[in-house]
N, C-alpha and C. Protein backbone atom coordinates (compact mmCIF):
# COMPACT_ATOMS: atom_id res chain seq x y z
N UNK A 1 -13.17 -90.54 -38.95
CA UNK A 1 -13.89 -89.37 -38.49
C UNK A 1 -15.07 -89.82 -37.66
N UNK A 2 -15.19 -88.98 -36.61
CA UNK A 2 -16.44 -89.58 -35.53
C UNK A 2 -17.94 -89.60 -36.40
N UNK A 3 -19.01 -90.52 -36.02
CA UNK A 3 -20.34 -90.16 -36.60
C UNK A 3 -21.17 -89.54 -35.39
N UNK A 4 -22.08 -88.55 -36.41
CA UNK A 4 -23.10 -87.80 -35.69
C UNK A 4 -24.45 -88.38 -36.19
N UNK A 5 -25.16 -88.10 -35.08
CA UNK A 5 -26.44 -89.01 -35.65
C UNK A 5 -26.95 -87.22 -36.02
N UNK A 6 -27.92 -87.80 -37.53
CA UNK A 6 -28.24 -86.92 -38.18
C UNK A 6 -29.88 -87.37 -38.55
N UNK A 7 -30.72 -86.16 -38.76
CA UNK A 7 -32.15 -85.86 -39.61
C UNK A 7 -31.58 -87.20 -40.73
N UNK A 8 -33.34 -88.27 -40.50
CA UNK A 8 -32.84 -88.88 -41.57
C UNK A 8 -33.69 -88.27 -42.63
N UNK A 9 -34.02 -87.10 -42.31
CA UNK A 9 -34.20 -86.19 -44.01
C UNK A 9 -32.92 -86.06 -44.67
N UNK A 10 -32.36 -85.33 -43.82
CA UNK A 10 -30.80 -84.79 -44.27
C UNK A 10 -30.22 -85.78 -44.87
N UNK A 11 -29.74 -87.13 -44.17
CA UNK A 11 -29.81 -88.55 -44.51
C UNK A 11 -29.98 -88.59 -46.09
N UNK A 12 -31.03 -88.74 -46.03
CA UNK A 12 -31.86 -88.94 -47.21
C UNK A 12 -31.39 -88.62 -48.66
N UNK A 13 -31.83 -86.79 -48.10
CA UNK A 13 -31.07 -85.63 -49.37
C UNK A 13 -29.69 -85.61 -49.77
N UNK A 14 -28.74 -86.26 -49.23
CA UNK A 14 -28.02 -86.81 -49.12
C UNK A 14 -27.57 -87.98 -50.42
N UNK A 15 -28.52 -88.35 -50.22
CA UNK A 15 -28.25 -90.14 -51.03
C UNK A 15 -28.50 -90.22 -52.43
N UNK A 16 -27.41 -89.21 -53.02
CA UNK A 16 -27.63 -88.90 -54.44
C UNK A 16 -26.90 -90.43 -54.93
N UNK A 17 -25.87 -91.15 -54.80
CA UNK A 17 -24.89 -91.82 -55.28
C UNK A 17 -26.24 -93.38 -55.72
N UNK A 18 -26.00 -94.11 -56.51
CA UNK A 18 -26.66 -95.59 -56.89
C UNK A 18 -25.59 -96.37 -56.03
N UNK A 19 -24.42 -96.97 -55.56
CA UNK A 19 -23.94 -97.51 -55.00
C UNK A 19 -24.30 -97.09 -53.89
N UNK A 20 -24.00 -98.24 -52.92
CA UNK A 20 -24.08 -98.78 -51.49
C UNK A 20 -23.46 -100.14 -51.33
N UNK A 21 -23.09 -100.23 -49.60
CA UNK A 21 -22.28 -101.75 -49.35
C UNK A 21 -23.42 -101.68 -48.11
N UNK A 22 -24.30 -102.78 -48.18
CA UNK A 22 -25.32 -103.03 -47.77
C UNK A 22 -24.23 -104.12 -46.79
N UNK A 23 -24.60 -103.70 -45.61
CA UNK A 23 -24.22 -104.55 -44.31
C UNK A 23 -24.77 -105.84 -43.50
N UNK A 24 -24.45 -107.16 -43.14
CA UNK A 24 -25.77 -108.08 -42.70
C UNK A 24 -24.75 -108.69 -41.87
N UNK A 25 -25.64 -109.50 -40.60
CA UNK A 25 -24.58 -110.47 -39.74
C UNK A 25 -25.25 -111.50 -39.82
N UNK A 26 -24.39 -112.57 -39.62
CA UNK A 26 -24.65 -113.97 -39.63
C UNK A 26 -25.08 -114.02 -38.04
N UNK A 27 -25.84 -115.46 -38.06
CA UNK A 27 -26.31 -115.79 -36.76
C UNK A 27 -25.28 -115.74 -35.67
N UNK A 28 -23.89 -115.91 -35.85
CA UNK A 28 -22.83 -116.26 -34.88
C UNK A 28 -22.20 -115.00 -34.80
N UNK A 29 -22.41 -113.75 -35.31
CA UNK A 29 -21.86 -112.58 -35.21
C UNK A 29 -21.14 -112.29 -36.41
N UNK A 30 -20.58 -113.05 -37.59
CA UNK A 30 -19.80 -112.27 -38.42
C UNK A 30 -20.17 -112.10 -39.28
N UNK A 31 -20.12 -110.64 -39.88
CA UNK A 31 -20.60 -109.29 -40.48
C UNK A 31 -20.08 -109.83 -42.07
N UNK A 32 -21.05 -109.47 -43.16
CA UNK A 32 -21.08 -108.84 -43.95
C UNK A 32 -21.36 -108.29 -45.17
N UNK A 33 -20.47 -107.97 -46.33
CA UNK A 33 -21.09 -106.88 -47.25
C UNK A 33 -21.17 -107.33 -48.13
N UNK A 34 -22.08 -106.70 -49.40
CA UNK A 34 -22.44 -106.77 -50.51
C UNK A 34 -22.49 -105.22 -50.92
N UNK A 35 -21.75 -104.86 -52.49
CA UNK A 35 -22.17 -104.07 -53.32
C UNK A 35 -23.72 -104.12 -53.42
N UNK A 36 -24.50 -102.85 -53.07
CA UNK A 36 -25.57 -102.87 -54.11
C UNK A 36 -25.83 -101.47 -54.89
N UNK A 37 -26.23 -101.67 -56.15
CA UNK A 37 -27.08 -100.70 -56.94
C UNK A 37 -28.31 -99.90 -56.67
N UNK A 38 -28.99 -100.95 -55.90
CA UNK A 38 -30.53 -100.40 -56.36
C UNK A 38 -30.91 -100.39 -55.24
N UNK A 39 -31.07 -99.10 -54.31
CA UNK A 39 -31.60 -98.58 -53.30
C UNK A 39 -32.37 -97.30 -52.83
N UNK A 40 -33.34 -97.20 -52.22
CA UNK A 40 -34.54 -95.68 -52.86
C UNK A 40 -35.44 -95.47 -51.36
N UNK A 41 -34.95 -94.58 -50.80
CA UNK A 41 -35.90 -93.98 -49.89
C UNK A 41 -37.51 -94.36 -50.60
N UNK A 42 -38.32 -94.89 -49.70
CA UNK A 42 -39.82 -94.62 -50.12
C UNK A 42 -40.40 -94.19 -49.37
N UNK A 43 -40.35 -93.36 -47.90
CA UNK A 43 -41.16 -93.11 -47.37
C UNK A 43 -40.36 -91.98 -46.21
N UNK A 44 -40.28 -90.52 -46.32
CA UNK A 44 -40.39 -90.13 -44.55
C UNK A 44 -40.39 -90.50 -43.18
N UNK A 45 -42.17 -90.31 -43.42
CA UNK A 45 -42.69 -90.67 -42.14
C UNK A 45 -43.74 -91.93 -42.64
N UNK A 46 -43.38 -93.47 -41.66
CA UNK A 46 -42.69 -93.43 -41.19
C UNK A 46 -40.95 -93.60 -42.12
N UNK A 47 -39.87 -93.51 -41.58
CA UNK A 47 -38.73 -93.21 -42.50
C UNK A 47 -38.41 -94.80 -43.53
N UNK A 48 -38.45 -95.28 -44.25
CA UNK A 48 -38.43 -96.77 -44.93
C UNK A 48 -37.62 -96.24 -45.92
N UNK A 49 -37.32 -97.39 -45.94
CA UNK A 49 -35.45 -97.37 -47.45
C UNK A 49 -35.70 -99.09 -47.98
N UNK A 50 -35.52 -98.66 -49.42
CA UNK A 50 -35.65 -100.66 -49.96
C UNK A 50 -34.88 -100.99 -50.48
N UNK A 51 -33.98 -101.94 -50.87
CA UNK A 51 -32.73 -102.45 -51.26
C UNK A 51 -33.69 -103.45 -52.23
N UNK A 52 -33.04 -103.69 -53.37
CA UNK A 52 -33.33 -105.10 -54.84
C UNK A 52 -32.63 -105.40 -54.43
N UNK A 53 -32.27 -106.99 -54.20
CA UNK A 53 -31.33 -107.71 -54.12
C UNK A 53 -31.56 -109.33 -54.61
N UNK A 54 -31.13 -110.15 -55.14
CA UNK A 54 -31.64 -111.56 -55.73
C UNK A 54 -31.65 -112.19 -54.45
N UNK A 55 -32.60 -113.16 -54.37
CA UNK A 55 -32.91 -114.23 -53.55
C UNK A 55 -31.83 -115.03 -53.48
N UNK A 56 -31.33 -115.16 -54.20
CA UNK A 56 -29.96 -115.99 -54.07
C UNK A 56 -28.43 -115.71 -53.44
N UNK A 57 -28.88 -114.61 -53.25
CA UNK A 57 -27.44 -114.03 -52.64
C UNK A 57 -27.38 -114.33 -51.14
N UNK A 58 -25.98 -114.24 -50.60
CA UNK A 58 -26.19 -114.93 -49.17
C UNK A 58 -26.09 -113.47 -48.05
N UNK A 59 -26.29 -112.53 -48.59
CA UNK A 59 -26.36 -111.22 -48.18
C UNK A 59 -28.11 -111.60 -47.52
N UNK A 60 -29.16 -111.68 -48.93
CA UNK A 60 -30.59 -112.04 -49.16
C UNK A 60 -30.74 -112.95 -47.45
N UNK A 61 -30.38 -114.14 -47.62
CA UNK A 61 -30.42 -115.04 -46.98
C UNK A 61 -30.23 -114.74 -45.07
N UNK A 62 -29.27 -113.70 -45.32
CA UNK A 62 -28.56 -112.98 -43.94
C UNK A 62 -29.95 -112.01 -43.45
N UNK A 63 -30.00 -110.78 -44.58
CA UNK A 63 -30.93 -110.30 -43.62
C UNK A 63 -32.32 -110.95 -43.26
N UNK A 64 -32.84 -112.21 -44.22
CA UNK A 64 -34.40 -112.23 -43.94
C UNK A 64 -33.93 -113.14 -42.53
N UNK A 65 -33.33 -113.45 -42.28
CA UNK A 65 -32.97 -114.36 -41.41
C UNK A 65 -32.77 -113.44 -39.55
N UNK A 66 -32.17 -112.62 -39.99
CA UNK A 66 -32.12 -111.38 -38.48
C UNK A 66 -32.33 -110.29 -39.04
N UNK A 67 -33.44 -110.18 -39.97
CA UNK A 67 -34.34 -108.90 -40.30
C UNK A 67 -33.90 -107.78 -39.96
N UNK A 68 -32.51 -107.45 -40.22
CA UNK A 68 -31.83 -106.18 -40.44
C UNK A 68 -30.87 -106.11 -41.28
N UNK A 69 -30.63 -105.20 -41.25
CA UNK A 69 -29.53 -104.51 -42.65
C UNK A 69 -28.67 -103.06 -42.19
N UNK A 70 -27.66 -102.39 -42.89
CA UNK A 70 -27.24 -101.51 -42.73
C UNK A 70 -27.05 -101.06 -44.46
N UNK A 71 -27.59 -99.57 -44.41
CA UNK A 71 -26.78 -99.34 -45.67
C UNK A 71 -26.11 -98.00 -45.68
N UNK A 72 -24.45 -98.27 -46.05
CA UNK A 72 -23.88 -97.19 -45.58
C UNK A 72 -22.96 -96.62 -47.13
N UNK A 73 -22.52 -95.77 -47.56
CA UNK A 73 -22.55 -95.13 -48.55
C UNK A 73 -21.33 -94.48 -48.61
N UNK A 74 -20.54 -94.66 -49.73
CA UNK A 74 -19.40 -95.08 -50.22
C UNK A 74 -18.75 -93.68 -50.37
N UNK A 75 -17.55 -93.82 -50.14
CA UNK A 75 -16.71 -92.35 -50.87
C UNK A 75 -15.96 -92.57 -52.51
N UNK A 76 -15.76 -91.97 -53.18
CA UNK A 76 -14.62 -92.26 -54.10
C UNK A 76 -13.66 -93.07 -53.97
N UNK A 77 -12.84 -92.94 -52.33
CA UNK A 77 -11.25 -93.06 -52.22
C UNK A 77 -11.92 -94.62 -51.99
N UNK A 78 -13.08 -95.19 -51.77
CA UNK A 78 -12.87 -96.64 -51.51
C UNK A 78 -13.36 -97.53 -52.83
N UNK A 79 -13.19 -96.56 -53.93
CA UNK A 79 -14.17 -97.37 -55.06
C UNK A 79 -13.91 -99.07 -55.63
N UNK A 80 -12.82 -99.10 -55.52
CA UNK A 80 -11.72 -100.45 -55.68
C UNK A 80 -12.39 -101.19 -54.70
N UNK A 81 -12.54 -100.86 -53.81
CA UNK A 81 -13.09 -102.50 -52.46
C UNK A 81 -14.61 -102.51 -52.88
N UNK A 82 -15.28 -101.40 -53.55
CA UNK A 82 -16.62 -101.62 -53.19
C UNK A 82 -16.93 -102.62 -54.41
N UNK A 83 -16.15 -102.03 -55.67
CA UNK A 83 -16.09 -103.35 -56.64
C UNK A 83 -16.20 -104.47 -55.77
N UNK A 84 -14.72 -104.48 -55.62
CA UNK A 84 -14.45 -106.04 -55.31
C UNK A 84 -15.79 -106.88 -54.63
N UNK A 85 -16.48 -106.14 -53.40
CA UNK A 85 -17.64 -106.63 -52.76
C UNK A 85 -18.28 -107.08 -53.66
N UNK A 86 -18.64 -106.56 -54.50
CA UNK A 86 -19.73 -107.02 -55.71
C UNK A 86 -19.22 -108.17 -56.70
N UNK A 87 -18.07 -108.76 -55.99
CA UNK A 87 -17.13 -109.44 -57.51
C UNK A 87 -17.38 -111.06 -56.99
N UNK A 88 -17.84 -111.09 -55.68
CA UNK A 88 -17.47 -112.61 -54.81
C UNK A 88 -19.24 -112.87 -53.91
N UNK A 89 -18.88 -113.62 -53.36
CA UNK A 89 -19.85 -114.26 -52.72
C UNK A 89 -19.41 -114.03 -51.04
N UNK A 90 -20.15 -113.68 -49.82
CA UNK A 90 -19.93 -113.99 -48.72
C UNK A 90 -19.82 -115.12 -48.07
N UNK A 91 -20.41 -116.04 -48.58
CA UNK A 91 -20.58 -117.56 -48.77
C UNK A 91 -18.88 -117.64 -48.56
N UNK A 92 -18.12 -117.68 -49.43
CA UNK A 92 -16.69 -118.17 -49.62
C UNK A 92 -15.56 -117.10 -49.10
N UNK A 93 -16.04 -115.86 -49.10
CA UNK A 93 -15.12 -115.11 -49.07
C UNK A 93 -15.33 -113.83 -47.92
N UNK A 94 -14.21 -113.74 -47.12
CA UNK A 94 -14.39 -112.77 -45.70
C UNK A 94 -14.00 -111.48 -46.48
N UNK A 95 -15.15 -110.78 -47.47
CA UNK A 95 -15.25 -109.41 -48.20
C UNK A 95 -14.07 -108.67 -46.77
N UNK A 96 -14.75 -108.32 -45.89
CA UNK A 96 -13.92 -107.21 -44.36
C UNK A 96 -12.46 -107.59 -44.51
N UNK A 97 -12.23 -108.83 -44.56
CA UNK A 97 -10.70 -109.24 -44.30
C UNK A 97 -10.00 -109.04 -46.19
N UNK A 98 -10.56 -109.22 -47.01
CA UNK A 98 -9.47 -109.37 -48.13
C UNK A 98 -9.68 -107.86 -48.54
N UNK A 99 -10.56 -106.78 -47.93
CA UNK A 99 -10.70 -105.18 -48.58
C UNK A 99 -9.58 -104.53 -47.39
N UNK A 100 -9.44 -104.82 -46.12
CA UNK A 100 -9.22 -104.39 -45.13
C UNK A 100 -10.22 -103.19 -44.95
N UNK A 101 -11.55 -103.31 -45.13
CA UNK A 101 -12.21 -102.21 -44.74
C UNK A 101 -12.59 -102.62 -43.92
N UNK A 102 -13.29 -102.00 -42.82
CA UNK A 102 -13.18 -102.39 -40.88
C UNK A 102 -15.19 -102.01 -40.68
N UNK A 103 -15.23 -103.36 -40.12
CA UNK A 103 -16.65 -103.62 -39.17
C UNK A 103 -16.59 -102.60 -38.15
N UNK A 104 -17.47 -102.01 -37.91
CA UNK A 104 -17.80 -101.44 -36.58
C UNK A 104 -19.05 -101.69 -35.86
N UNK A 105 -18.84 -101.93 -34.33
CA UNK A 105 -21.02 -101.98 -34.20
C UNK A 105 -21.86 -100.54 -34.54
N UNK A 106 -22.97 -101.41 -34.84
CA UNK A 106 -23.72 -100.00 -35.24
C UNK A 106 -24.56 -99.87 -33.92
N UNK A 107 -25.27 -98.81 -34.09
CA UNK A 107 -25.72 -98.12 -32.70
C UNK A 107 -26.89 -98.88 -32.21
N UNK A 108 -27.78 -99.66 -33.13
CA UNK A 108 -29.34 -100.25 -32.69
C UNK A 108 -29.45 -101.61 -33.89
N UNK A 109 -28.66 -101.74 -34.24
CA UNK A 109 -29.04 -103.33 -34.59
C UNK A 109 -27.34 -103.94 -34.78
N UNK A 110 -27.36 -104.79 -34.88
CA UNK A 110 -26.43 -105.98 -35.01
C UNK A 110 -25.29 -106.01 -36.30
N UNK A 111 -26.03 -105.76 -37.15
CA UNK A 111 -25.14 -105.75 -38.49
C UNK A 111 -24.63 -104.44 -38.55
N UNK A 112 -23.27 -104.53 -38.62
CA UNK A 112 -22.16 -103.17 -38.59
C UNK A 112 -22.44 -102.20 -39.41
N UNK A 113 -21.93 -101.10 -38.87
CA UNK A 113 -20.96 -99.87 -40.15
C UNK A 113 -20.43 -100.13 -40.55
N UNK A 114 -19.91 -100.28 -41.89
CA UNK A 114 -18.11 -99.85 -42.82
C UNK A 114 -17.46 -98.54 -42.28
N UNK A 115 -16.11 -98.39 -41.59
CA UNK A 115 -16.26 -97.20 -40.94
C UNK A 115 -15.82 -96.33 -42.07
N UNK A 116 -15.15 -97.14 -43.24
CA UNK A 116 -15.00 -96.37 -44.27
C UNK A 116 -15.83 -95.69 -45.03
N UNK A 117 -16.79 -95.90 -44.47
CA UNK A 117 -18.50 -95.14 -45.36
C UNK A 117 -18.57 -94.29 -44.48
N UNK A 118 -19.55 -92.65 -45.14
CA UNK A 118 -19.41 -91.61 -44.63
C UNK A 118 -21.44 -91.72 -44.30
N UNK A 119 -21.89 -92.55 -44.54
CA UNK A 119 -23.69 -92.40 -44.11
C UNK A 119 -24.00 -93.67 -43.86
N UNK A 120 -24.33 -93.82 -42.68
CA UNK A 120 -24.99 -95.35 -42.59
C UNK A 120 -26.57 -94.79 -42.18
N UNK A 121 -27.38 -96.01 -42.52
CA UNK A 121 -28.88 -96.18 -42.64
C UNK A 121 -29.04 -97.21 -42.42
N UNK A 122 -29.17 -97.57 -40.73
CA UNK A 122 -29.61 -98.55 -39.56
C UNK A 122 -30.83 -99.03 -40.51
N UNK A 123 -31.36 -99.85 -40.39
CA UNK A 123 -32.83 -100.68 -40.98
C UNK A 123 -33.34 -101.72 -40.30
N UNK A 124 -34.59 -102.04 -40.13
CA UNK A 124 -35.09 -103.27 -39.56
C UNK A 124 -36.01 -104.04 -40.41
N UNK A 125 -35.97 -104.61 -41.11
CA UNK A 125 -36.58 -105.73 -42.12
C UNK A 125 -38.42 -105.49 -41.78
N UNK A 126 -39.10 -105.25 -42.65
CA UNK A 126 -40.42 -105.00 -42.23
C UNK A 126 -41.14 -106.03 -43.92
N UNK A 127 -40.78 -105.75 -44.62
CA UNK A 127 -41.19 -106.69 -45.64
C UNK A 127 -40.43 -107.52 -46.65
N UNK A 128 -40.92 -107.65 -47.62
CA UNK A 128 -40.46 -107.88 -48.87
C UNK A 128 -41.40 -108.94 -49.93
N UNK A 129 -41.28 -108.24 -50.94
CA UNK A 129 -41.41 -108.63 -52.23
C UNK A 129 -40.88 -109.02 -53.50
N UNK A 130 -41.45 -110.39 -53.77
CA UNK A 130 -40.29 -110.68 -55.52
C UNK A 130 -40.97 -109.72 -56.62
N UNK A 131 -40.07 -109.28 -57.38
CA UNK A 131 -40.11 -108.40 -58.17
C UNK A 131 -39.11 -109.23 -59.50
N UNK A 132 -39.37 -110.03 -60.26
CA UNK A 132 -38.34 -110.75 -61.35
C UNK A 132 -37.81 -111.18 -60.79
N UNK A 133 -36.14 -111.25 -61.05
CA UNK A 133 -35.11 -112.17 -60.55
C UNK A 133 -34.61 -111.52 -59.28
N UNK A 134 -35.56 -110.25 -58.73
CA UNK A 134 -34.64 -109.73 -57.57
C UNK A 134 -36.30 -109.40 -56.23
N UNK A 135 -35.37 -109.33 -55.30
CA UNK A 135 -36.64 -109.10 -53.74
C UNK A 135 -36.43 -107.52 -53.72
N UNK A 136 -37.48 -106.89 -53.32
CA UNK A 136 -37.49 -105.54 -53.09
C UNK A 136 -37.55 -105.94 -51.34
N UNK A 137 -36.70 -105.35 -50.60
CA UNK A 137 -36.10 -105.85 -48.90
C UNK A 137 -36.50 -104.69 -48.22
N UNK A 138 -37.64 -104.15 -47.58
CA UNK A 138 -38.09 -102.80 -47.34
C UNK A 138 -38.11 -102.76 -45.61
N UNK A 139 -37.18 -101.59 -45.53
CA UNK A 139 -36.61 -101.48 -43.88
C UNK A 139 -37.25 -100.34 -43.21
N UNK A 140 -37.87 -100.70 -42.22
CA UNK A 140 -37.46 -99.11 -41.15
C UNK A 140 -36.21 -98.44 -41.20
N UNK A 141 -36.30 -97.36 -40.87
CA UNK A 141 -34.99 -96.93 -41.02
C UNK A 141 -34.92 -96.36 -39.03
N UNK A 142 -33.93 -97.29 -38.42
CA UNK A 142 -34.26 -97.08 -37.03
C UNK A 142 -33.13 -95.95 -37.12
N UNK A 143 -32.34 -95.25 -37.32
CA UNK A 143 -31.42 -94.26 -36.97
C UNK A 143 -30.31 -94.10 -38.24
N UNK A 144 -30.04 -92.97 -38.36
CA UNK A 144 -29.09 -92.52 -39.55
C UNK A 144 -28.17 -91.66 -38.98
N UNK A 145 -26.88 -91.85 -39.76
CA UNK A 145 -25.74 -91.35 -39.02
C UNK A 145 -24.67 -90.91 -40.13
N UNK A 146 -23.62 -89.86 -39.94
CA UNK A 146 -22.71 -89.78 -41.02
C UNK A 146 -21.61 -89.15 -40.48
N UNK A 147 -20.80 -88.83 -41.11
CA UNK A 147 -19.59 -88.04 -41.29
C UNK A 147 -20.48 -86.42 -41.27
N UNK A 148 -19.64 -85.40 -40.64
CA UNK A 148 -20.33 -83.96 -40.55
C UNK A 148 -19.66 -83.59 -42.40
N UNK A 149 -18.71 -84.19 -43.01
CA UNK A 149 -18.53 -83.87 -44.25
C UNK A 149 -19.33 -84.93 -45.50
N UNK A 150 -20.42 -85.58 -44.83
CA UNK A 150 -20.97 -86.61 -45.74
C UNK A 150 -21.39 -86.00 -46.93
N UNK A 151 -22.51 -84.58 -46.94
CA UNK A 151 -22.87 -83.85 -47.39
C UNK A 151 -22.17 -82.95 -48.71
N UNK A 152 -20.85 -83.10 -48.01
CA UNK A 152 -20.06 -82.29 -49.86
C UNK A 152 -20.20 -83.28 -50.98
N UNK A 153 -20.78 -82.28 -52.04
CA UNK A 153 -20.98 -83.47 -53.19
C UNK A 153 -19.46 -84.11 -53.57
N UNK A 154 -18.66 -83.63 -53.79
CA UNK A 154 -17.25 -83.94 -53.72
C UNK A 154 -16.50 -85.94 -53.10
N UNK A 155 -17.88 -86.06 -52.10
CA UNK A 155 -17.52 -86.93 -51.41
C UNK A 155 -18.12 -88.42 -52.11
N UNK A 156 -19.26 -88.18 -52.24
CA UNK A 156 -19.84 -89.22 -52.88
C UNK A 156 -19.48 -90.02 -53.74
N UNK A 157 -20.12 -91.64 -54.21
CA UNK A 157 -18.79 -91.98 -55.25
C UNK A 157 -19.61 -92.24 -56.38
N UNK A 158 -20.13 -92.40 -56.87
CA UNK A 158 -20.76 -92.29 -58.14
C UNK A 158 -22.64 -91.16 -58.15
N UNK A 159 -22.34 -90.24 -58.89
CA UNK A 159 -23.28 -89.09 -58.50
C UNK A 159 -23.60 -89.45 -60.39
C-alpha cells in the first residue's frame, strides 16, 4: 500500500503497540533490523522519539555511527518475522533476507522502511544516554509516514 506522509501528532496517537523493528544502515549501505520493545514519544514540538536499546547490540553500534534510525511499526500478519528479528544478531545474520521482509529507501535519511510496516518514524540521532544495561537513543523525528489504514486499531500488533 502507498505511504502518505502524515501529522507526526497523528503519527504519534497512533503508537499504541510496545513493539517496533527499529531500522539502521551500515556504512556501505546494507540495512538493518532489530525487534525493539521500548520506545516513547517525548516531545511534540520539537517532535523527538527514544528507543532503549543495549550498547552491545550491533543495531546500537549502527545508529551512533550514521546517527539515524527508522522506527516503523508492525502489523499482526508479520508477528513471526518480527520475533525472529529479535532472536539473532545483525552481526551474523541478513534479518531482510531470511524474513523476506523488503528494505525500502526512506524519504530523508539512509536507513530504510520495512515496507511491511504500516508507520515509519524517520529520526536523526541527537543524543543519548546509559540508563543500566541499556542507552536511551533520542531522535528528531525528521518526517512520519504510514499506511492511510495505519490508524484502525485492528491493525496494530500488540495493543
Amino acid at each position: 500500500m502507498p505511504k502518505v506522509e502524515v501529522d507526526i501528532r497523528e503519527a504519534y496517537g497512533s503508537y499504541l503497540n510496545l513493539i517496533s523493528l527499529i531500522t539502521s544502515i551500515d556504512e556501505k549501505g546494507k540495512p538493518n533490523i532489530m525487534t525493539g520493545a521500548w520506545a516513547i514519544q517525548f516531545s511534540l514540538n520539537p517532535p523527538l522519539f527514544g528507543i532503549l536499546i543495549s550498547p552491545k547490540s550491533y543495531s546500537y553500534e549502527l545508529i551512533t555511527k550514521t546517527k539515524e534510525f527508522v522506527v516503523n511499526v508492525p502489523t499482526k500478519d508479520i508477528e513471526e518475522k518480527v520475533m525472529f528479528c529479535g532472536s539473532c544478531s545483525g552481526r551474523t545474520v541478513d534479518k531482510f533476507k531470511e524474513t523476506g521482509l523488503t528494505a525500502i529507501p526512506a524519504e530523508r535519511v539512509k536507513a530504510p522502511w520495512v515496507k511491511e510496516c504500516i508507520i515509519h518514524l524517520e529520526c536523526r540521532l541527537l543524543d543519548t544516554k546509559q540508563y543500566g544495561d541499556h542507552t536511551l537513543l533520542l531522535g528528531e523525528v525528521l518526517g512520519a509516514y504510514a499506511d492511510k489504514e495505519a490508524f484502525s486499531k485492528d491493525k496494530l500488533i500488540f495493543l
